[in-house]
C-alpha atoms as a PDB file:
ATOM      1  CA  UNK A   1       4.849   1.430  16.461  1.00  0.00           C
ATOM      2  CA  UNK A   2       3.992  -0.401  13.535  1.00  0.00           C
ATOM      3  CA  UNK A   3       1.427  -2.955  12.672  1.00  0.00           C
ATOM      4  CA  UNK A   4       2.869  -6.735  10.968  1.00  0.00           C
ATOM      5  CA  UNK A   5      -0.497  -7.943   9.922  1.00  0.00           C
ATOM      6  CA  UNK A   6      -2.781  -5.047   9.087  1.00  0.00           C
ATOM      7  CA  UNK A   7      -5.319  -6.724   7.258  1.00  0.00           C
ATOM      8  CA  UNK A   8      -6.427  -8.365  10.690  1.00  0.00           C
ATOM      9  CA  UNK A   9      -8.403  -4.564  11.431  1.00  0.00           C
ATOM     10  CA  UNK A  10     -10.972  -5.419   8.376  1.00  0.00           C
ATOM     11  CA  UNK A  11     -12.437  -7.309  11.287  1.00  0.00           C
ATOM     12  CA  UNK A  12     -12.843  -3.718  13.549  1.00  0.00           C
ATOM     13  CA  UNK A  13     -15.658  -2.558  11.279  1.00  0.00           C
ATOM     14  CA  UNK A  14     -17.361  -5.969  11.017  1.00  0.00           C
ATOM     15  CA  UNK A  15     -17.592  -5.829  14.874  1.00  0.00           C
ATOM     16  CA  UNK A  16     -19.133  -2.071  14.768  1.00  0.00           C
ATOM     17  CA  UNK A  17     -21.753  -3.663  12.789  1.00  0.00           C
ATOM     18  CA  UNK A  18     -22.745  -6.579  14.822  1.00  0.00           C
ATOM     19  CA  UNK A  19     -22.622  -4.495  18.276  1.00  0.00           C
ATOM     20  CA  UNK A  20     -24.905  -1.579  16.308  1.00  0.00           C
ATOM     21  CA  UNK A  21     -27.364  -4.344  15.611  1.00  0.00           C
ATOM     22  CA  UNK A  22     -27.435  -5.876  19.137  1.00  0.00           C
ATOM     23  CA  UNK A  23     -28.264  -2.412  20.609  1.00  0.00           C
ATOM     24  CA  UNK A  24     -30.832  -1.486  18.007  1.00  0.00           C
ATOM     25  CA  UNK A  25     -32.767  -5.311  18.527  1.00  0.00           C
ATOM     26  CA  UNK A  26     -32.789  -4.164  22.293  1.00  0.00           C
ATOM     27  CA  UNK A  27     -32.476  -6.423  25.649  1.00  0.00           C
ATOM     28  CA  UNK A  28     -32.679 -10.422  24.306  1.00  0.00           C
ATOM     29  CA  UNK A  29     -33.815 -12.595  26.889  1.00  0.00           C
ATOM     30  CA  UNK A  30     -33.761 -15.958  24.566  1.00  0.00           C
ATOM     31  CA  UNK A  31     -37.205 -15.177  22.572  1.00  0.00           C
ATOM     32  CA  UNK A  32     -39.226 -15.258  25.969  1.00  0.00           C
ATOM     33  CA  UNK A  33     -39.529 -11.761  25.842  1.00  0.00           C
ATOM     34  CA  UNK A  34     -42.052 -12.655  22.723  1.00  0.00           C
ATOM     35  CA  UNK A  35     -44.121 -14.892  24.788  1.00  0.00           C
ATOM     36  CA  UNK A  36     -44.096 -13.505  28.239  1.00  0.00           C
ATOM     37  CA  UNK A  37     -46.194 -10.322  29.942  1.00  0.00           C
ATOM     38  CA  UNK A  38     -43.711  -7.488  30.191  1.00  0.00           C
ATOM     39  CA  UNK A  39     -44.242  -7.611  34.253  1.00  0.00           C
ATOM     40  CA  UNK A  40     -43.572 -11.307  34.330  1.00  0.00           C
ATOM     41  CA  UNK A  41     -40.284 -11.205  32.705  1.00  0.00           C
ATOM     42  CA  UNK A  42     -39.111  -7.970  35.147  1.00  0.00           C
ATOM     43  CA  UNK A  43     -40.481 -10.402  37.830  1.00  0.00           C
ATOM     44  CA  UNK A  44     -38.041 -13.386  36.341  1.00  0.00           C
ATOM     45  CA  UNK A  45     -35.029 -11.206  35.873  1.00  0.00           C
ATOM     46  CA  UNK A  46     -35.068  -9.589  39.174  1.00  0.00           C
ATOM     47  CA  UNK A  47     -35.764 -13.174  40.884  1.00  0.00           C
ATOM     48  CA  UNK A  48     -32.207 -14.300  38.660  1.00  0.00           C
ATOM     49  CA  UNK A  49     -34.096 -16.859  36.627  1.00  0.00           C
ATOM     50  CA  UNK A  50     -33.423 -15.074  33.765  1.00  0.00           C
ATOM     51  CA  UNK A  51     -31.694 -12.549  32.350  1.00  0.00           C
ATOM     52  CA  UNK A  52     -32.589 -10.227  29.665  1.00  0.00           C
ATOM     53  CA  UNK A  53     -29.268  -9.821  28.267  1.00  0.00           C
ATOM     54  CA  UNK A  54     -29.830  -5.528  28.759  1.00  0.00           C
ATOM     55  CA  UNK A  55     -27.176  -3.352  29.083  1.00  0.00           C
ATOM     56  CA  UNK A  56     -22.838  -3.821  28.954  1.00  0.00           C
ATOM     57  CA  UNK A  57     -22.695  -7.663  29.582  1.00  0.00           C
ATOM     58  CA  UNK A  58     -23.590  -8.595  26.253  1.00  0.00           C
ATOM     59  CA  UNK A  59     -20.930  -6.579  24.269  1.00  0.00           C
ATOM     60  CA  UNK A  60     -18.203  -8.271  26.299  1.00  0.00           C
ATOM     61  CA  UNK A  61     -17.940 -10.984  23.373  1.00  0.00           C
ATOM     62  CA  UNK A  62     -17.736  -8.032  20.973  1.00  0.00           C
ATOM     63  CA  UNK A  63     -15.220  -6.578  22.734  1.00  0.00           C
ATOM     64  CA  UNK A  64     -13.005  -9.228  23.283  1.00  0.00           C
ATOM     65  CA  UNK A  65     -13.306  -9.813  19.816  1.00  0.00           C
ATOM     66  CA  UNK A  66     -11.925  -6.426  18.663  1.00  0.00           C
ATOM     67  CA  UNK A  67      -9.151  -6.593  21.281  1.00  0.00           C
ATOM     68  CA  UNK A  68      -7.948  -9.817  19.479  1.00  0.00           C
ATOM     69  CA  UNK A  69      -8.325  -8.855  16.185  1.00  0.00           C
ATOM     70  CA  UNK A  70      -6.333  -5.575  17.318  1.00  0.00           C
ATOM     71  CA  UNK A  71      -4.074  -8.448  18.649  1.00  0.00           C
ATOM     72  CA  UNK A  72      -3.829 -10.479  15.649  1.00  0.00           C
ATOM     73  CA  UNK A  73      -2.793  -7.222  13.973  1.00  0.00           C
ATOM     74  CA  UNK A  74       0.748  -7.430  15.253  1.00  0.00           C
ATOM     75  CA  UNK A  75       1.171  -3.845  17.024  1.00  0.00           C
ATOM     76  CA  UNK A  76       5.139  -4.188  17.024  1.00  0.00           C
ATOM     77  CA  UNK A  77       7.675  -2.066  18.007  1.00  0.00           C
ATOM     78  CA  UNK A  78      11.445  -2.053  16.983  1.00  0.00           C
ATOM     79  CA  UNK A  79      13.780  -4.081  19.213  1.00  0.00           C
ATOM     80  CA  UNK A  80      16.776  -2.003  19.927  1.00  0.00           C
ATOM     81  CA  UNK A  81      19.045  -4.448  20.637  1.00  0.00           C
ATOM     82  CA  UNK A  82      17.933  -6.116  16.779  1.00  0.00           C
ATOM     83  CA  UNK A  83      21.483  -7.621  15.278  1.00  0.00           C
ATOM     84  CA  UNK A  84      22.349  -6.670  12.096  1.00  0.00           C
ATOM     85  CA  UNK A  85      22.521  -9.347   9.613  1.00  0.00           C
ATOM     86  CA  UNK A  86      24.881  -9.972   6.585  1.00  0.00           C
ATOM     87  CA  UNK A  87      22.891 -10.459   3.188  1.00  0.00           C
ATOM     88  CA  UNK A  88      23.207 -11.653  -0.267  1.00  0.00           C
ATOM     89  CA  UNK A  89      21.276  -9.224  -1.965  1.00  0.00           C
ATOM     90  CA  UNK A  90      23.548  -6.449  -3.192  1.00  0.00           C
ATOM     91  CA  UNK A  91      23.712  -2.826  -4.217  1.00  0.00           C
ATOM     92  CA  UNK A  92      25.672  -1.286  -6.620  1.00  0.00           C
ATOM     93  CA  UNK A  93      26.020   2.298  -6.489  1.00  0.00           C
ATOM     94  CA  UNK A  94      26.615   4.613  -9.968  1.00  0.00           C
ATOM     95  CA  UNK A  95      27.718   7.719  -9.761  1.00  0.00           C
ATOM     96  CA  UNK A  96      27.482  10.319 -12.402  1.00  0.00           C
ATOM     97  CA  UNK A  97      31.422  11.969 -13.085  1.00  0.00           C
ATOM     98  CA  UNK A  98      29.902  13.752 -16.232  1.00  0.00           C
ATOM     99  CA  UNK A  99      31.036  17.263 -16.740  1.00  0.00           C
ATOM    100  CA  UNK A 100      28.047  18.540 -15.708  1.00  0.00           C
ATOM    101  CA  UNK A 101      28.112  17.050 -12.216  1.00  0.00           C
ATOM    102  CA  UNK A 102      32.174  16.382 -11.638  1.00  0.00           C
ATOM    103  CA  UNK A 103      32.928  20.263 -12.526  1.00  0.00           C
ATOM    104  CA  UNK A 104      30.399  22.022 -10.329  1.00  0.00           C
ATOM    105  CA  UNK A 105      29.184  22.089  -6.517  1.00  0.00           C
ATOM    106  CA  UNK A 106      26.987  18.728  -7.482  1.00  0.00           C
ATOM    107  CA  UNK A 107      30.203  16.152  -7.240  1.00  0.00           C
ATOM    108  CA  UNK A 108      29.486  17.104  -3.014  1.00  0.00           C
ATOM    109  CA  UNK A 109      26.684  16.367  -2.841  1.00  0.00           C
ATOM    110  CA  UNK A 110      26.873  13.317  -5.057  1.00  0.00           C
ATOM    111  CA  UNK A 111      29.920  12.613  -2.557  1.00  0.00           C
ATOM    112  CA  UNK A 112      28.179  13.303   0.453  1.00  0.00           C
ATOM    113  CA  UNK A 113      25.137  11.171  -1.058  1.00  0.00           C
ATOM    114  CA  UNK A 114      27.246   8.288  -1.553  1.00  0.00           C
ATOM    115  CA  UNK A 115      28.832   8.263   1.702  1.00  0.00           C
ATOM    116  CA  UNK A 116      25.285   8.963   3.574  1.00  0.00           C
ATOM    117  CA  UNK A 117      23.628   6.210   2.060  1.00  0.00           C
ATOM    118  CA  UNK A 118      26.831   3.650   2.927  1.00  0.00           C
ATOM    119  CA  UNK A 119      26.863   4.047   6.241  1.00  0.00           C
ATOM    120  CA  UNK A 120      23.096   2.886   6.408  1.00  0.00           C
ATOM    121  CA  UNK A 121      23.321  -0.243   4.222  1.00  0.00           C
ATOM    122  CA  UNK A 122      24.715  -2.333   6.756  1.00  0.00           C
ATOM    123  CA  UNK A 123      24.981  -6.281   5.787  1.00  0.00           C
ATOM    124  CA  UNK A 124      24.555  -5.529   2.388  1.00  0.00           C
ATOM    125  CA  UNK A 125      27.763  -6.084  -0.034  1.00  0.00           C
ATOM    126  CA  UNK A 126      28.215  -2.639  -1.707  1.00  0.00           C
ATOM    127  CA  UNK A 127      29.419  -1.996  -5.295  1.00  0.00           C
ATOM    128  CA  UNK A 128      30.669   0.858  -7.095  1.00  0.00           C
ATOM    129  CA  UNK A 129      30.253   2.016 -10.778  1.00  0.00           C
ATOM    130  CA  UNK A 130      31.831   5.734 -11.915  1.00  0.00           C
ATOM    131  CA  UNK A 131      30.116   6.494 -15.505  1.00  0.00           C
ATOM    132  CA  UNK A 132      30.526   9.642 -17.820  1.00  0.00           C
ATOM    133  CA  UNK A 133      30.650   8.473 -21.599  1.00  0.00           C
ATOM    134  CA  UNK A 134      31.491   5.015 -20.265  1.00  0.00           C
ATOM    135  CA  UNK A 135      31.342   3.301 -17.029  1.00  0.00           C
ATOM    136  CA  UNK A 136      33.924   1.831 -15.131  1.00  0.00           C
ATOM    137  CA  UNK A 137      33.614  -0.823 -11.831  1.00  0.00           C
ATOM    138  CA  UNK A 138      35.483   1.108  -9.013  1.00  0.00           C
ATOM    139  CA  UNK A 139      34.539  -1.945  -6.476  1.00  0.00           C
ATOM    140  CA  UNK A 140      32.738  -5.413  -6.761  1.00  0.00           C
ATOM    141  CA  UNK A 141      30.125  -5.747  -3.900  1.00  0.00           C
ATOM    142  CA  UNK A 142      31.752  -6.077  -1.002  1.00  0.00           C
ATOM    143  CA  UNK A 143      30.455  -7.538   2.496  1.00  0.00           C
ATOM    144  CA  UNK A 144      32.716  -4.008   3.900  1.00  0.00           C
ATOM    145  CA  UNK A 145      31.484  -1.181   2.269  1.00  0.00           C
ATOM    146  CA  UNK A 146      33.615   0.896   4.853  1.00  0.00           C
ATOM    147  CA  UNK A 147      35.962   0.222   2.195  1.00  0.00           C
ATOM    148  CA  UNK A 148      34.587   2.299  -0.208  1.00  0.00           C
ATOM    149  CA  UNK A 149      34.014   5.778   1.743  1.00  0.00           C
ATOM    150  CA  UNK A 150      37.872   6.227   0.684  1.00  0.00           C
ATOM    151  CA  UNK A 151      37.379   6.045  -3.216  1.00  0.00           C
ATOM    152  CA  UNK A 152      34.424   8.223  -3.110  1.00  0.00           C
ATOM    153  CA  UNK A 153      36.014  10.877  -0.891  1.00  0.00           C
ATOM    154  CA  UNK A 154      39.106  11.365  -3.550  1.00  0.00           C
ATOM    155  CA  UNK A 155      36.732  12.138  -6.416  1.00  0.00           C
ATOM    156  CA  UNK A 156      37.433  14.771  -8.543  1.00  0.00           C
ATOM    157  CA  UNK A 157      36.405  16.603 -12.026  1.00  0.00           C
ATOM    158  CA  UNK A 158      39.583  14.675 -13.112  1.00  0.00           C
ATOM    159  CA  UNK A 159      39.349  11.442 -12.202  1.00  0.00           C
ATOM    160  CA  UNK A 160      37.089  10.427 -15.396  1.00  0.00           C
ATOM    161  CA  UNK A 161      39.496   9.938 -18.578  1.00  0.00           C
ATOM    162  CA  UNK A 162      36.360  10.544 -20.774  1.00  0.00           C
ATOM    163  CA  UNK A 163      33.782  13.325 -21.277  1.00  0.00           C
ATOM    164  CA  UNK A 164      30.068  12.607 -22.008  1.00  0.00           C
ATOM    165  CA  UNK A 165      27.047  11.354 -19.770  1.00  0.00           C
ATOM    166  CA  UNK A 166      25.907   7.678 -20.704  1.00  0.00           C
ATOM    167  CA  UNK A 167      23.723   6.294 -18.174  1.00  0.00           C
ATOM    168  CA  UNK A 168      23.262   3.124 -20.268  1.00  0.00           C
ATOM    169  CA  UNK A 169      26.977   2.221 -20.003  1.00  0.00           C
ATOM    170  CA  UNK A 170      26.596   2.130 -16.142  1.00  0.00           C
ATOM    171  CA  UNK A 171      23.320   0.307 -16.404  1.00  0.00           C
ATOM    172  CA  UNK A 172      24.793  -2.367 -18.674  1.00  0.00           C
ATOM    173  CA  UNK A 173      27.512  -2.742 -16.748  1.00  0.00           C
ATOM    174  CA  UNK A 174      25.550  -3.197 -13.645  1.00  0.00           C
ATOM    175  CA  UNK A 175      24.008  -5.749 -14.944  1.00  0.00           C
ATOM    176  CA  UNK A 176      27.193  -7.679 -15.939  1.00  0.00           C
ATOM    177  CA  UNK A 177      28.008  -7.495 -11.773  1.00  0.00           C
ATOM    178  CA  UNK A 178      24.536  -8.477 -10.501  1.00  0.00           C
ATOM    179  CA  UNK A 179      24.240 -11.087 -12.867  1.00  0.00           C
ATOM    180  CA  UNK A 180      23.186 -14.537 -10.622  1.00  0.00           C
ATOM    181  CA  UNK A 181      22.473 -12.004  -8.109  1.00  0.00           C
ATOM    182  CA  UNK A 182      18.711 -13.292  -5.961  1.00  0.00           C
ATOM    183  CA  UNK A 183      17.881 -10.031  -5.054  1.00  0.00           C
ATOM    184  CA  UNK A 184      19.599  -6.712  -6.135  1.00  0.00           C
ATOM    185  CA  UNK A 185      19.051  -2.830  -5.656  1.00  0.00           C
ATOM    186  CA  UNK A 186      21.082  -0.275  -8.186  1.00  0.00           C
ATOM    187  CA  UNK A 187      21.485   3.436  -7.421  1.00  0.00           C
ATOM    188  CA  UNK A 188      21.763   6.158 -10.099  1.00  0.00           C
ATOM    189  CA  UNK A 189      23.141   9.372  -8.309  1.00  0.00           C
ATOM    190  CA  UNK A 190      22.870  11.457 -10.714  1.00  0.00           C
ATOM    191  CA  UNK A 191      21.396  14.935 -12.565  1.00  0.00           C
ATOM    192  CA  UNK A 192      19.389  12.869 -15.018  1.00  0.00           C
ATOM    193  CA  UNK A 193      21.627  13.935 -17.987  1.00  0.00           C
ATOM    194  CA  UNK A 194      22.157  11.364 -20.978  1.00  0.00           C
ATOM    195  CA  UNK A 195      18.746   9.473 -20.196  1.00  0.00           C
ATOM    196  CA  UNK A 196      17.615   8.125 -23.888  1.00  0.00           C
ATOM    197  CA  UNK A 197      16.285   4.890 -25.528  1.00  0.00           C
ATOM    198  CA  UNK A 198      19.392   3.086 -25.027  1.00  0.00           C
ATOM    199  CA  UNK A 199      19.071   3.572 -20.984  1.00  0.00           C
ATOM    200  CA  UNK A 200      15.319   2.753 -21.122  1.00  0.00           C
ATOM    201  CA  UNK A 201      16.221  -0.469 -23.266  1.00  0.00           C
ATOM    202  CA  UNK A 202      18.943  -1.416 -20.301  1.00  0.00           C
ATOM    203  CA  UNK A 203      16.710  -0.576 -17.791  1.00  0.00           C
ATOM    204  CA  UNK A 204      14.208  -2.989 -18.758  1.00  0.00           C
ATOM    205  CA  UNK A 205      16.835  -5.744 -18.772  1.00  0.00           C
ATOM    206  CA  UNK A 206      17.749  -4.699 -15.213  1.00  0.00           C
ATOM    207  CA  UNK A 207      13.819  -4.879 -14.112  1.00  0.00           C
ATOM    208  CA  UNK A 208      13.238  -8.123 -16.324  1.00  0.00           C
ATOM    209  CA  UNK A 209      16.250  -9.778 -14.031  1.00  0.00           C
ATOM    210  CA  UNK A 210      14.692  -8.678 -10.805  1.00  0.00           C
ATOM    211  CA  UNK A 211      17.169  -5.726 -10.069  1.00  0.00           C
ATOM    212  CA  UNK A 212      15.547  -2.309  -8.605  1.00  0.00           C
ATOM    213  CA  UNK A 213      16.553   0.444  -9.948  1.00  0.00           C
ATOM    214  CA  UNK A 214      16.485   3.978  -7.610  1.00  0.00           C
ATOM    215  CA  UNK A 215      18.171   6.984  -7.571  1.00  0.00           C
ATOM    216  CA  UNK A 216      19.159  10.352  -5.885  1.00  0.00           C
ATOM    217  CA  UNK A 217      19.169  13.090  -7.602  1.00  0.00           C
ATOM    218  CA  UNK A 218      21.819  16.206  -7.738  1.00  0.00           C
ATOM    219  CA  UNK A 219      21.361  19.252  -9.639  1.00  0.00           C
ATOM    220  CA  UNK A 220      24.037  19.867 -12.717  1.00  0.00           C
ATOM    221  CA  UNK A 221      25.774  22.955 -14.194  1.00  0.00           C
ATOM    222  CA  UNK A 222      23.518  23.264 -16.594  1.00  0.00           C
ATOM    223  CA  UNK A 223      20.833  21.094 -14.874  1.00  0.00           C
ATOM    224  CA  UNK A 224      19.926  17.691 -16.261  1.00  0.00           C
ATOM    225  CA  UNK A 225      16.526  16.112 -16.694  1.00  0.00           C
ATOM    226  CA  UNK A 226      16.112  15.020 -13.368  1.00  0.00           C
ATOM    227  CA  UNK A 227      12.415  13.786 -14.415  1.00  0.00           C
ATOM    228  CA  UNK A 228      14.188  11.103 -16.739  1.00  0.00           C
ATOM    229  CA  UNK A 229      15.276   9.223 -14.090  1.00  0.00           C
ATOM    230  CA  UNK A 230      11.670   8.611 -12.937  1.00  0.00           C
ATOM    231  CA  UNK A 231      11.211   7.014 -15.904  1.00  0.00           C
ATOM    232  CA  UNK A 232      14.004   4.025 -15.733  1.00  0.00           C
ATOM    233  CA  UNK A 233      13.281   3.880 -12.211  1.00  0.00           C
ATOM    234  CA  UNK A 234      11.608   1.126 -10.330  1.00  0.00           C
ATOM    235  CA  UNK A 235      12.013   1.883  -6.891  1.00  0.00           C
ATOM    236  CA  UNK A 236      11.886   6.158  -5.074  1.00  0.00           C
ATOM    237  CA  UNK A 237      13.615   8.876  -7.097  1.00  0.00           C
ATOM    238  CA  UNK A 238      14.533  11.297  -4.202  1.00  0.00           C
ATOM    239  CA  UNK A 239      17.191  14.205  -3.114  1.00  0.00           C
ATOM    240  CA  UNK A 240      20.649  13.869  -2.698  1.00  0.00           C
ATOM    241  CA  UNK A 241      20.207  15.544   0.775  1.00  0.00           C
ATOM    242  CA  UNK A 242      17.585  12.301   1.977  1.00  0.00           C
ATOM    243  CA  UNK A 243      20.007   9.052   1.230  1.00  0.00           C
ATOM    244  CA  UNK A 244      18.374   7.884   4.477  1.00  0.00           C
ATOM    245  CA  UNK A 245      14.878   7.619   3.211  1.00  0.00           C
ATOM    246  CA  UNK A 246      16.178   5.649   0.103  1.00  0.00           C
ATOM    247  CA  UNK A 247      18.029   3.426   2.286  1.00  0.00           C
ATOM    248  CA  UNK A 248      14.684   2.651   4.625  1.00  0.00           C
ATOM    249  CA  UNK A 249      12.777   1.767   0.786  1.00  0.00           C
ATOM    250  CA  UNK A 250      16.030  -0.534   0.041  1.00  0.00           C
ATOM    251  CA  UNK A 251      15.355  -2.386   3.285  1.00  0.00           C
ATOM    252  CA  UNK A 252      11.932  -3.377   2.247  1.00  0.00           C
ATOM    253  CA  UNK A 253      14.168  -5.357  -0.770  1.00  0.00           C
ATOM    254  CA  UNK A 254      16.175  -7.545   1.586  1.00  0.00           C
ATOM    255  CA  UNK A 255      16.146  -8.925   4.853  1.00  0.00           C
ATOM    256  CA  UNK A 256      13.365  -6.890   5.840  1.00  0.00           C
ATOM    257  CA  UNK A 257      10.746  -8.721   4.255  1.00  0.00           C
ATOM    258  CA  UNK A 258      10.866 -12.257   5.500  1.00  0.00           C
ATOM    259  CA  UNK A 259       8.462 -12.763   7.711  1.00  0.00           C
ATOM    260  CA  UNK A 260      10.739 -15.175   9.388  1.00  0.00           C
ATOM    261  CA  UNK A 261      13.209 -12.674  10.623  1.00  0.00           C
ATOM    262  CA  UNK A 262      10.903  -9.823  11.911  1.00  0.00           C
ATOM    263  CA  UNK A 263      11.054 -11.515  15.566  1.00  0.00           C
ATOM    264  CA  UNK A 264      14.437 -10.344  15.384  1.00  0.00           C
ATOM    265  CA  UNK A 265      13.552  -6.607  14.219  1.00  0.00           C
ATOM    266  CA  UNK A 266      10.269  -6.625  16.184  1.00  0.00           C
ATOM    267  CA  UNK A 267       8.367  -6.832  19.366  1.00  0.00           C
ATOM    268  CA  UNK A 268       5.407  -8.250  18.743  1.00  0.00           C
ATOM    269  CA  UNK A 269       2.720  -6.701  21.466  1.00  0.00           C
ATOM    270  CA  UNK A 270      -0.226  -8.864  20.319  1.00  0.00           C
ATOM    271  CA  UNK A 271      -0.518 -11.332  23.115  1.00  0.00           C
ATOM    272  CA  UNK A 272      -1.210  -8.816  25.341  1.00  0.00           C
ATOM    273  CA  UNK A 273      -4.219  -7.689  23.503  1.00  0.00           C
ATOM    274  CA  UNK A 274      -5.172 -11.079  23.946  1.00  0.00           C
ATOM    275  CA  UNK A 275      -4.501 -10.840  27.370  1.00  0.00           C
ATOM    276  CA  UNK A 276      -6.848  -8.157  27.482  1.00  0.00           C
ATOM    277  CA  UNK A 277      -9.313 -10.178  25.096  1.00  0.00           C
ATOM    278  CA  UNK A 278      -9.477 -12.922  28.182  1.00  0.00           C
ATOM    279  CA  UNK A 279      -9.781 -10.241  31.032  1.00  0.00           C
ATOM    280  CA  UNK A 280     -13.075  -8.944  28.956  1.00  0.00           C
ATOM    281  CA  UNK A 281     -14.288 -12.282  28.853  1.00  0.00           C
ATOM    282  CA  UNK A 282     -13.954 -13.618  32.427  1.00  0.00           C
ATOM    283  CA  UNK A 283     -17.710 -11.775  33.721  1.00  0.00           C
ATOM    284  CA  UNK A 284     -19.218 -13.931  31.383  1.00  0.00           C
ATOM    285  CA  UNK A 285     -17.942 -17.073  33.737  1.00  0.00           C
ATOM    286  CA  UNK A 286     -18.994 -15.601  37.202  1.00  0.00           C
ATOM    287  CA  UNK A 287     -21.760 -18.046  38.577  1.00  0.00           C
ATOM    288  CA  UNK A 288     -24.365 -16.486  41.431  1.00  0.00           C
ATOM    289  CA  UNK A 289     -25.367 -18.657  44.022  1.00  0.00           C
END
């Protein structure tokens, strides 16, 4: 369960206050109880001519007040029958093929990365970017990043025609295929090697144009500086082994957000707070003959 409007519980404590008040002041019966002999307003409350307000009846208001500001909150749960939806916001993925990662056990789990965090992006149009001391476009988004699982599955420590590690290159050339792109997400898979000023300077053009920058993170033979890439990055830095926690943060980039669309994602459960807000209230309305 989640909540869609949070700040709607501020209320909650506001309540707290008011209802500790009313039981402090003690039983109101309208500002006769300043005027009247103690035995003549027991007299007029037991003869129902006037109540002293004592006791459960007068937090009802409170109470319905909390259950619709618990309302108003949004408790929501996911809808599992939610359709997926195609978006224009795309994600290139970059891939490091530098000797340190293509010639050890780290092009696996940069594979198995890759492929992990496809198969949750659906509706988003995919890219692909393979950089050692340059960068190369393996794909243009595409609306079927099925497609893709094959290219990343053949990679090997011989597919690059270069040596080196030049993050920048892949960033730059991101760029070029995001350009005009709304809304954008790139992903750095890589051991953090070749992370200097030039990267940092591309970076910035990436966050100045809108696009996120993220990344997961293998470990190199001999290990890059996987703390680098914390400090390009805009969006989570995480494992290799957790592409499915990146791809819940890349949601929160697209589709995800507009508060138009989260019928579609959500059930909201707030009207029957307020359901229960009305139930509270309906004592108040009883009339005694």
């Amino acid at each position: 369960m989640i909540l869609l409007r949070p700040w709607w519980l501020l209320a909650l404590p506001v309540l707290a206050g008011i209802a500790l008040a009313i039981r402090r002041r003690g039983p109101d019966a309208g500002g006769w109880q300043a005027v009247m002999p103690p035995h003549m307003l027991a007299g007029l409350a037991a003869l129902g001519q006037l109540g002293t307000g004592a006791g459960w009846p007068r937090m009802l208001p409170l109470a319905a007040a909390a259950a619709l500001a618990l309302g108003l909150a949004g408790p929501a749960v996911p809808r599992p029958d939610s359709p997926v939806l195609a978006q224009a916001d795309a994600v290139v993925i970059a891939i490091d093929m530098s000797p340190s990662v293509a010639q050890g056990p780290a092009l696996a789990d940069a594979q198995a990365a890759a492929a992990g965090l496809l198969a949750r992006l659906a509706g988003r149009p995919v890219g692909l970017i393979l950089f050692a001391g340059e960068a190369y476009a393996v794909a243009a988004p595409t609306g079927d990043p099925a497609t893709l699982q094959t290219q990343i599955a053949v990679l090997d420590a011989e597919t690059m025609p270069d040596q080196g590690s030049r993050p920048a290159a892949a960033l730059a050339l991101a760029g070029q295929m995001l350009r005009g792109t709304a809304r954008a997400d790139l992903v750095l898979i890589s051991d953090g090697g070749g992370i200097d000023g030039a990267a940092r300077a591309e970076a910035g053009r990436l966050a100045a144009a809108g696009i996120g920058i993220s990344a997961l993170t293998v470990r190199g033979n001999p290990p890059g500086r996987v703390q680098d890439l914390a400090g390009i990055a805009s969006g989570p830095v995480v494992p290799a082994d957790q592409p499915a926690a990146l791809a819940q943060a890349l949601a929160a980039s697209g589709l995800a957000r507009d508060p138009a669309l989260r019928a579609l994602r959500y059930r909201d459960l707030g009207p029957w707070s307020a359901l229960l807000a009305l139930a509270l209230l309906l004592p108040r309305f009883r009339r005694q003959a």
